[in-house]
C-alpha atoms as a PDB file:
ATOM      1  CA  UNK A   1     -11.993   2.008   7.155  1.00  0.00           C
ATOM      2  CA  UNK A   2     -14.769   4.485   8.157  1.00  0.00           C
ATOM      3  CA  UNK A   3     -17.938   2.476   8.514  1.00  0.00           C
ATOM      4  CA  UNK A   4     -20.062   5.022   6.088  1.00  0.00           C
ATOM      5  CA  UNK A   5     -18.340   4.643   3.061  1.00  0.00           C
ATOM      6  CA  UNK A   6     -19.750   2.939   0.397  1.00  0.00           C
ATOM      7  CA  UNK A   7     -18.728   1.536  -2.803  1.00  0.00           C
ATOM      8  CA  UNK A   8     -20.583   1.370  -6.122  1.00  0.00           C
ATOM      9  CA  UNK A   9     -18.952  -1.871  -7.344  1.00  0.00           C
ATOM     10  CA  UNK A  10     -15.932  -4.637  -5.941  1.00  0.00           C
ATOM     11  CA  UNK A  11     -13.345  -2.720  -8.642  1.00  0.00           C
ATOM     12  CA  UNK A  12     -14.147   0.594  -6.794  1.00  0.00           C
ATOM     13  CA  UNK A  13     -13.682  -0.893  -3.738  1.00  0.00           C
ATOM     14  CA  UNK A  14     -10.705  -2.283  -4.899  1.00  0.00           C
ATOM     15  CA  UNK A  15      -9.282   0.790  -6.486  1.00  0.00           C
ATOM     16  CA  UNK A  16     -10.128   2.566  -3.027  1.00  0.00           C
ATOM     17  CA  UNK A  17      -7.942   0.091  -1.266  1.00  0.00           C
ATOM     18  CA  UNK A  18      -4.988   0.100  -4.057  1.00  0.00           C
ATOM     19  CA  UNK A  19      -5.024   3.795  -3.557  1.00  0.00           C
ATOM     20  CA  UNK A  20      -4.466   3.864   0.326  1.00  0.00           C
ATOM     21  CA  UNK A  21      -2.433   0.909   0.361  1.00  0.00           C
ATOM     22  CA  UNK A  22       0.374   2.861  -2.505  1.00  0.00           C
ATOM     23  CA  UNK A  23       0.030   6.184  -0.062  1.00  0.00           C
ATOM     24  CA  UNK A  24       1.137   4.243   2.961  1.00  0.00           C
ATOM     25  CA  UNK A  25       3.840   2.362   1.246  1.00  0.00           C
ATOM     26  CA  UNK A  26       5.128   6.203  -0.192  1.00  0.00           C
ATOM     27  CA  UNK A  27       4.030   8.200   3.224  1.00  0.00           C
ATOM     28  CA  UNK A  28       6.372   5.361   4.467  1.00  0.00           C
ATOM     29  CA  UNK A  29       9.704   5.464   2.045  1.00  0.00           C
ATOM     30  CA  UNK A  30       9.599   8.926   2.577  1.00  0.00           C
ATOM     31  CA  UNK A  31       9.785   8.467   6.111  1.00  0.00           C
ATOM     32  CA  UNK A  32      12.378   6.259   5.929  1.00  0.00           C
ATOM     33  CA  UNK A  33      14.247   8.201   3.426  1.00  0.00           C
ATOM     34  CA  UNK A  34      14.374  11.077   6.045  1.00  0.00           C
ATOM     35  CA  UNK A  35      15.896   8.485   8.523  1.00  0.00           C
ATOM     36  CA  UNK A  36      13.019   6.350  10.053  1.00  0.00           C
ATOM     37  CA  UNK A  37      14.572   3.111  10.965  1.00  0.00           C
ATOM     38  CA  UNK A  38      11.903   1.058  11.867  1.00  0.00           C
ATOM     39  CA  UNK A  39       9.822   0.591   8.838  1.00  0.00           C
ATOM     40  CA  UNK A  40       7.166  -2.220   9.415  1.00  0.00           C
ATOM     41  CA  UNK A  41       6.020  -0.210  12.143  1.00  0.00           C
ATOM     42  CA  UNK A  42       5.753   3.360  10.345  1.00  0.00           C
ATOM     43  CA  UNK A  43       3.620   1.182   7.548  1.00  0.00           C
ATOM     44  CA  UNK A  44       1.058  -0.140  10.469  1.00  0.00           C
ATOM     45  CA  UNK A  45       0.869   3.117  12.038  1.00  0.00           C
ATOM     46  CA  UNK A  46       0.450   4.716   8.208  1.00  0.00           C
ATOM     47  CA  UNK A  47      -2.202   2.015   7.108  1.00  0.00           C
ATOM     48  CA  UNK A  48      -3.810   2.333  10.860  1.00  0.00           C
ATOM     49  CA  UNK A  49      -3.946   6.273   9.997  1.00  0.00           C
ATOM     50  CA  UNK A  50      -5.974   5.114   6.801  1.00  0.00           C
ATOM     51  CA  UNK A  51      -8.544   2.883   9.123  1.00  0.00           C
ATOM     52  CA  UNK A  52      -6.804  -0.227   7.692  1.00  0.00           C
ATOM     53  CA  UNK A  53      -5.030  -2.723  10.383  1.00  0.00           C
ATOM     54  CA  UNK A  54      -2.572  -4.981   8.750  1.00  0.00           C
ATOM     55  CA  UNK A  55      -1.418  -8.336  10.781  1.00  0.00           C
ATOM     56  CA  UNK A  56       0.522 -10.130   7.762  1.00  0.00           C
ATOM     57  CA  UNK A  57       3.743  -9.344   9.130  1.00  0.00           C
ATOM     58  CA  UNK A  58       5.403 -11.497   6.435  1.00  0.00           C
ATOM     59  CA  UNK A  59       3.642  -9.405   4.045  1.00  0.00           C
ATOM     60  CA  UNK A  60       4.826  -6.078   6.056  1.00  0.00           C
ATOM     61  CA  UNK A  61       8.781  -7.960   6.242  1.00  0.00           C
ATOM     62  CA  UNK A  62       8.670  -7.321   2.151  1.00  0.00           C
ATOM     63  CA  UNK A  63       7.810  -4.479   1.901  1.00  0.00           C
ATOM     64  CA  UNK A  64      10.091  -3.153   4.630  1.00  0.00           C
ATOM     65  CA  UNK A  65      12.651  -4.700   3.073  1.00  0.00           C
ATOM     66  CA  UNK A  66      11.964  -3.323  -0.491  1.00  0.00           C
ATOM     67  CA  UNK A  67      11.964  -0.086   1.068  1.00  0.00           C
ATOM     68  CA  UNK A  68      15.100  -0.385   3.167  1.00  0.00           C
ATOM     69  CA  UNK A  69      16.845  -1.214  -0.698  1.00  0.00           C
ATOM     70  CA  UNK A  70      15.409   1.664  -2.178  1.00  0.00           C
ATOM     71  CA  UNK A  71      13.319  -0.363  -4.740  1.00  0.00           C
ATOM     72  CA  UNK A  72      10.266   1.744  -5.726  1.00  0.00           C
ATOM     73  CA  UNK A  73       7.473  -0.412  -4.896  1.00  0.00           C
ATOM     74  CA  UNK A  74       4.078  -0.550  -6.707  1.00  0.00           C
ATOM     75  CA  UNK A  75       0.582  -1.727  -5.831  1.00  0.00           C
ATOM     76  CA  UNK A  76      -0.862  -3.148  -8.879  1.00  0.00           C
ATOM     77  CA  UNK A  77      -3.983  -5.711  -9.536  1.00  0.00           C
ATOM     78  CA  UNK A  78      -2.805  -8.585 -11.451  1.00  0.00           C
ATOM     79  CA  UNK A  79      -6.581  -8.983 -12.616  1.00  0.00           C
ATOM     80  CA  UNK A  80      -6.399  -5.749 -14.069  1.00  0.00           C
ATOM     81  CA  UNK A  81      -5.343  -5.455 -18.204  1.00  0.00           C
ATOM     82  CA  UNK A  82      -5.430  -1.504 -17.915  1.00  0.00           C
ATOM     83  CA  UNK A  83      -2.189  -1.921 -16.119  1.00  0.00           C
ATOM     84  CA  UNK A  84      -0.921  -4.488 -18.862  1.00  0.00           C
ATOM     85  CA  UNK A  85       0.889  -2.795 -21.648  1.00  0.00           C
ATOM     86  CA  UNK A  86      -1.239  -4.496 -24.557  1.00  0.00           C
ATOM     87  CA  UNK A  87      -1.411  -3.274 -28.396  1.00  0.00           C
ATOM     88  CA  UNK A  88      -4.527  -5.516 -28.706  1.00  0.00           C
END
């Protein structure tokens, strides 16, 4: 992540990071849609692109394999009730 930025609040940050980490995970089933076999290594190089380095290859092994099955896969904060459907 490029040392200058700086975020107003933890939920910006947060949004910031939710943001790159769903256009590396679509950059990435695109990719693989068009034929790129090796998917945990087209997310690192996409995330490394975006100044993030990720090392939990578990956590790379599921996503590659929700890829690979064509599941659409979505980065949402638990914490966060805007993305809770809630007639409250």
């Amino acid at each position: 992540m490029d040392s200058e930025m700086e975020f107003a609040s933890e939920a910006e940050l947060a949004e910031y990071v939710e943001t790159v980490t769903q256009q590396a995970i679509d950059a990435t089933a695109q990719a693989f849609r068009e034929g790129e076999p090796d998917v945990e290594n087209w997310l690192k190089a996409e995330f490394a692109g975006r100044g993030f380095e990720i090392t939990d290859d578990d956590w790379l092994a599921e996503l590659g394999a929700q890829i690979r099955a064509g599941d659409t896969v979505v980065v949402v904060d638990p914490d966060d009730v805007s993305t809770v459907d809630d007639d409250d």
